[in-house]
N, C-alpha and C. Protein backbone atom coordinates (compact mmCIF):
# COMPACT_ATOMS: atom_id res chain seq x y z
N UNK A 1 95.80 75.63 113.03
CA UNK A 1 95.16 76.53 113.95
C UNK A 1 96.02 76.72 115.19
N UNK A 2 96.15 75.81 115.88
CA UNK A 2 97.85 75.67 116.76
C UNK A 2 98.99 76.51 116.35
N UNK A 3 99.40 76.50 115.45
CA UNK A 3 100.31 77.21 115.40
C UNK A 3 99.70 78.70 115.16
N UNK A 4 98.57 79.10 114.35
CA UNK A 4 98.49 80.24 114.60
C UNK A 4 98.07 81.04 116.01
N UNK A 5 98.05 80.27 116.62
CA UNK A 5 97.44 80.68 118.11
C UNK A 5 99.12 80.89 119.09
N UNK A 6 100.21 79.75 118.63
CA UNK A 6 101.03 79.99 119.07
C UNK A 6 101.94 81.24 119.02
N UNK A 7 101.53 81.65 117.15
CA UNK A 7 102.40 83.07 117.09
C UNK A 7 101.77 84.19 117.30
N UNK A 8 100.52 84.14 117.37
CA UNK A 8 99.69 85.19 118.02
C UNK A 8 98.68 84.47 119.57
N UNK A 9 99.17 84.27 120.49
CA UNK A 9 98.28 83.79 121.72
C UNK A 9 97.64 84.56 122.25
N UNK A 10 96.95 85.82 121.89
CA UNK A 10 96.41 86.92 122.84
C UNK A 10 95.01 87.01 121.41
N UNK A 11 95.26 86.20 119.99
CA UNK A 11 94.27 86.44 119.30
C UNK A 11 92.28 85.63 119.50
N UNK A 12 91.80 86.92 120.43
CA UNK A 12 90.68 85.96 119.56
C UNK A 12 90.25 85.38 119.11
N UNK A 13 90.37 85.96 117.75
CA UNK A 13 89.53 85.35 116.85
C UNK A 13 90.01 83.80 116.03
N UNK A 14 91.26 83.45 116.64
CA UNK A 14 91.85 82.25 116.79
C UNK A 14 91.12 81.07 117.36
N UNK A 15 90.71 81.37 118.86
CA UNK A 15 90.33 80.62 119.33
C UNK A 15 88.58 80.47 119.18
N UNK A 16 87.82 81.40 118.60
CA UNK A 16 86.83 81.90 118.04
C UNK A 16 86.49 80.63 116.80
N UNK A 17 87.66 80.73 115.90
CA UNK A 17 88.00 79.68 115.04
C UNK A 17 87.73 78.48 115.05
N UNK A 18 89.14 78.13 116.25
CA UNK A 18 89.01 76.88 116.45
C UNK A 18 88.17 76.18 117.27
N UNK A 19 87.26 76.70 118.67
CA UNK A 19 85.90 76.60 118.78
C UNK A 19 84.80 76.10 117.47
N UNK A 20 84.81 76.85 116.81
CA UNK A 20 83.92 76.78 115.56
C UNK A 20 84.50 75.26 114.91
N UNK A 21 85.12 75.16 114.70
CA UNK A 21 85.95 73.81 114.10
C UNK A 21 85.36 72.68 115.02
N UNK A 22 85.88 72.89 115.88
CA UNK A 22 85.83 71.92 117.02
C UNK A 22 83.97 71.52 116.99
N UNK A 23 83.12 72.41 117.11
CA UNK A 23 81.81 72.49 117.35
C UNK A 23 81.35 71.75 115.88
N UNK A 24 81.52 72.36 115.07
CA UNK A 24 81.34 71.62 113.66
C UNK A 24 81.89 70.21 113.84
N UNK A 25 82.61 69.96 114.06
CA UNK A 25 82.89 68.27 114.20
C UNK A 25 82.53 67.54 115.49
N UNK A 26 81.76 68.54 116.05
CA UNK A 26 80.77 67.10 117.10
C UNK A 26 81.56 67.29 118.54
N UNK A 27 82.93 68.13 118.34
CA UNK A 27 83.18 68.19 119.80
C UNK A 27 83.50 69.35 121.02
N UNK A 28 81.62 69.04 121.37
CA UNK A 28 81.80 70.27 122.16
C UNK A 28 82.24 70.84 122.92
N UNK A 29 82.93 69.69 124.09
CA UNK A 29 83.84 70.42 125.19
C UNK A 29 84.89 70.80 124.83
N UNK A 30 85.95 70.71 123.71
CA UNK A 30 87.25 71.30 123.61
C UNK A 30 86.38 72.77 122.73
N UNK A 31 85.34 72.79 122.16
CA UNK A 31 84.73 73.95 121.87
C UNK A 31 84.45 74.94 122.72
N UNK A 32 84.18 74.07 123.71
CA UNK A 32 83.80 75.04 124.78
C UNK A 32 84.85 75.95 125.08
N UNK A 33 86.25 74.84 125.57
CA UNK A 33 87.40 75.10 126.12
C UNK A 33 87.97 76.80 124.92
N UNK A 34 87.85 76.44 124.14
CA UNK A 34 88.37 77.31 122.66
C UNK A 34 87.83 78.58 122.83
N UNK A 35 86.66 78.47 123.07
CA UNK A 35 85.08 79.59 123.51
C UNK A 35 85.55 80.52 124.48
N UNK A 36 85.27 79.71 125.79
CA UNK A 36 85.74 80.17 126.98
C UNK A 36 87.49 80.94 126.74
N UNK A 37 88.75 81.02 126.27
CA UNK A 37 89.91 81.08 126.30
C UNK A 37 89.35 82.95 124.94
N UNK A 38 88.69 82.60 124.02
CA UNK A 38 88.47 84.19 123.26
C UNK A 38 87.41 84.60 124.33
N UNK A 39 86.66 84.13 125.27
CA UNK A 39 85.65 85.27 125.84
C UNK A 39 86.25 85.85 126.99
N UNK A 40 87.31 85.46 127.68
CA UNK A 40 88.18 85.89 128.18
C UNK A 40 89.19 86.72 127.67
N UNK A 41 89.65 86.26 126.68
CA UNK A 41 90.23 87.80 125.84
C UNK A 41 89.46 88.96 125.50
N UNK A 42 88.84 88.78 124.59
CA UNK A 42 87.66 89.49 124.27
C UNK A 42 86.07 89.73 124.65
N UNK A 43 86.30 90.10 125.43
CA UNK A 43 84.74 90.21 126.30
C UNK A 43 83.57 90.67 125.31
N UNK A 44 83.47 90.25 124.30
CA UNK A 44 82.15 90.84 123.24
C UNK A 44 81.13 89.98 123.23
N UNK A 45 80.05 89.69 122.16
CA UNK A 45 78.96 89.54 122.28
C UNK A 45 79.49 88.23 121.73
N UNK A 46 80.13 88.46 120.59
CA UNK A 46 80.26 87.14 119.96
C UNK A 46 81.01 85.69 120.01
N UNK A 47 82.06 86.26 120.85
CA UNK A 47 82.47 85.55 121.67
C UNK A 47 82.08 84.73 123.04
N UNK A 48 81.21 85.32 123.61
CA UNK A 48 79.86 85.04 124.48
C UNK A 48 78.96 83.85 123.74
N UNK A 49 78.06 84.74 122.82
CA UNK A 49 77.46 83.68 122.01
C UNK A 49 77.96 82.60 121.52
N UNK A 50 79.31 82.44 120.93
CA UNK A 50 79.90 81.25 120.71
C UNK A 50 79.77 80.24 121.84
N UNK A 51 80.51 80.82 122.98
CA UNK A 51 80.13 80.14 124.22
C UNK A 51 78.93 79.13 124.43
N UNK A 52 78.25 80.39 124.75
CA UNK A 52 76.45 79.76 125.30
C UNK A 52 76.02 78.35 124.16
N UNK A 53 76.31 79.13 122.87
CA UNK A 53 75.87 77.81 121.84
C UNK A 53 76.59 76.48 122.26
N UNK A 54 77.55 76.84 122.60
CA UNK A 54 78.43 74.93 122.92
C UNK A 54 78.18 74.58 123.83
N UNK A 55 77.70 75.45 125.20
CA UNK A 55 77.48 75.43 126.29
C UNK A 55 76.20 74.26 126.11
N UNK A 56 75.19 75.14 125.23
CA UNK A 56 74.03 74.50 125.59
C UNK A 56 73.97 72.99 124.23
N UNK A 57 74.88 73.03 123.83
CA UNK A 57 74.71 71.78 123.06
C UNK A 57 74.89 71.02 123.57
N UNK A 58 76.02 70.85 124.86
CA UNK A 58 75.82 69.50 125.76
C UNK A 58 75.01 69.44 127.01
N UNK A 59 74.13 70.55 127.27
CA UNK A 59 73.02 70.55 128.41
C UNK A 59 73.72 71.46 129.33
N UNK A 60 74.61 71.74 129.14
CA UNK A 60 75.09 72.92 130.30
C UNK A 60 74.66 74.23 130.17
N UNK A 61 73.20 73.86 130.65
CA UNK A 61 72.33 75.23 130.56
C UNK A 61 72.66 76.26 131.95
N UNK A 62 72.84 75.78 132.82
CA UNK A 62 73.39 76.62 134.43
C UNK A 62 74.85 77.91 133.79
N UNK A 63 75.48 76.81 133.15
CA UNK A 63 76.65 77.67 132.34
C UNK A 63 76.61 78.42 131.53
N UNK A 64 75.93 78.40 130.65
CA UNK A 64 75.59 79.27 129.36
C UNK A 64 74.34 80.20 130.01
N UNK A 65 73.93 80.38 131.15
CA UNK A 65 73.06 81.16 131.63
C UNK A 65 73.86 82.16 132.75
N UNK A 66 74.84 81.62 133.29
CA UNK A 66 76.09 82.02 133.91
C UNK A 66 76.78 83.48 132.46
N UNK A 67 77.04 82.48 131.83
CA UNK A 67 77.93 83.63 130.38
C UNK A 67 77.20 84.25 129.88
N UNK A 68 75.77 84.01 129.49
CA UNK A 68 74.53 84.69 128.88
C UNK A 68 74.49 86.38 129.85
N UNK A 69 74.60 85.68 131.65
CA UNK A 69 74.58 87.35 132.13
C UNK A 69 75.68 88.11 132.44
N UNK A 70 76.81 87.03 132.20
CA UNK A 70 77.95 88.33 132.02
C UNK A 70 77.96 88.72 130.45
N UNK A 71 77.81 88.61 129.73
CA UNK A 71 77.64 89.01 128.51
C UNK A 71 77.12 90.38 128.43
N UNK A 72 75.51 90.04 129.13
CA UNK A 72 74.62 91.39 129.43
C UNK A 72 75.07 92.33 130.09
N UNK A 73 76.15 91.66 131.08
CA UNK A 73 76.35 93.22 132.21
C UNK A 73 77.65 93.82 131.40
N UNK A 74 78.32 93.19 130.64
CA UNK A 74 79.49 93.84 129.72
C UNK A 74 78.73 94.49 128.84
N UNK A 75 77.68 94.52 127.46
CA UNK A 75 77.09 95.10 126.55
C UNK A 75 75.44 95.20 126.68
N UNK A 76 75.19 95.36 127.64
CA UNK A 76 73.97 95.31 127.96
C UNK A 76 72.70 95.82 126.91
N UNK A 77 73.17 96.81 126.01
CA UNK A 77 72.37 97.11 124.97
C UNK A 77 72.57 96.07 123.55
N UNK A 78 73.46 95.64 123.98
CA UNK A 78 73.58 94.50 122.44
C UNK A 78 72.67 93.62 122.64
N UNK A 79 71.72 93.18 123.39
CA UNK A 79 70.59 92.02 123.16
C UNK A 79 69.72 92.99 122.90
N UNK A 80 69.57 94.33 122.23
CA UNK A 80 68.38 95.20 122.02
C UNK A 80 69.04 95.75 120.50
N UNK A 81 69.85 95.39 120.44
CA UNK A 81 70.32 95.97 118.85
C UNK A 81 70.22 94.76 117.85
């Protein structure tokens, strides 16, 4: 996953990935870290949501309520679709 992030570093859905990896094996703050690095690239929904989910798996509800409303003010109709 490292290296694919190294030959493409501007990808998403890389760090989208390895978030997901990371979260699946129990560790949420480098998930987070993974999360946070594609929702900054990619300002979408799903990248957001990735977020908030790791966010709130270790109680960092202030944070994931923080990303929950920038999420909204970027796609504001996507929590209605």
């Amino acid at each position: 996953m490292d290296r694919a992030i190294h030959y493409r570093p501007a990808s998403a859905c890389a760090y989208v990935f390895k978030g997901k990896l990371y979260l699946a094996n129990g560790q949420s703050e480098p998930a987070i870290v993974a999360f946070q690095q594609a929702s900054i690239m990619r300002k979408d929904v799903r990248s957001f949501s990735h977020l908030i989910t790791a966010q709130l798996a270790v109680n960092k509800v202030k944070e994931a309520s923080n990303a929950a409303s920038e999420c909204l003010s970027i796609a504001p109709t996507a929590a209605t679709s």
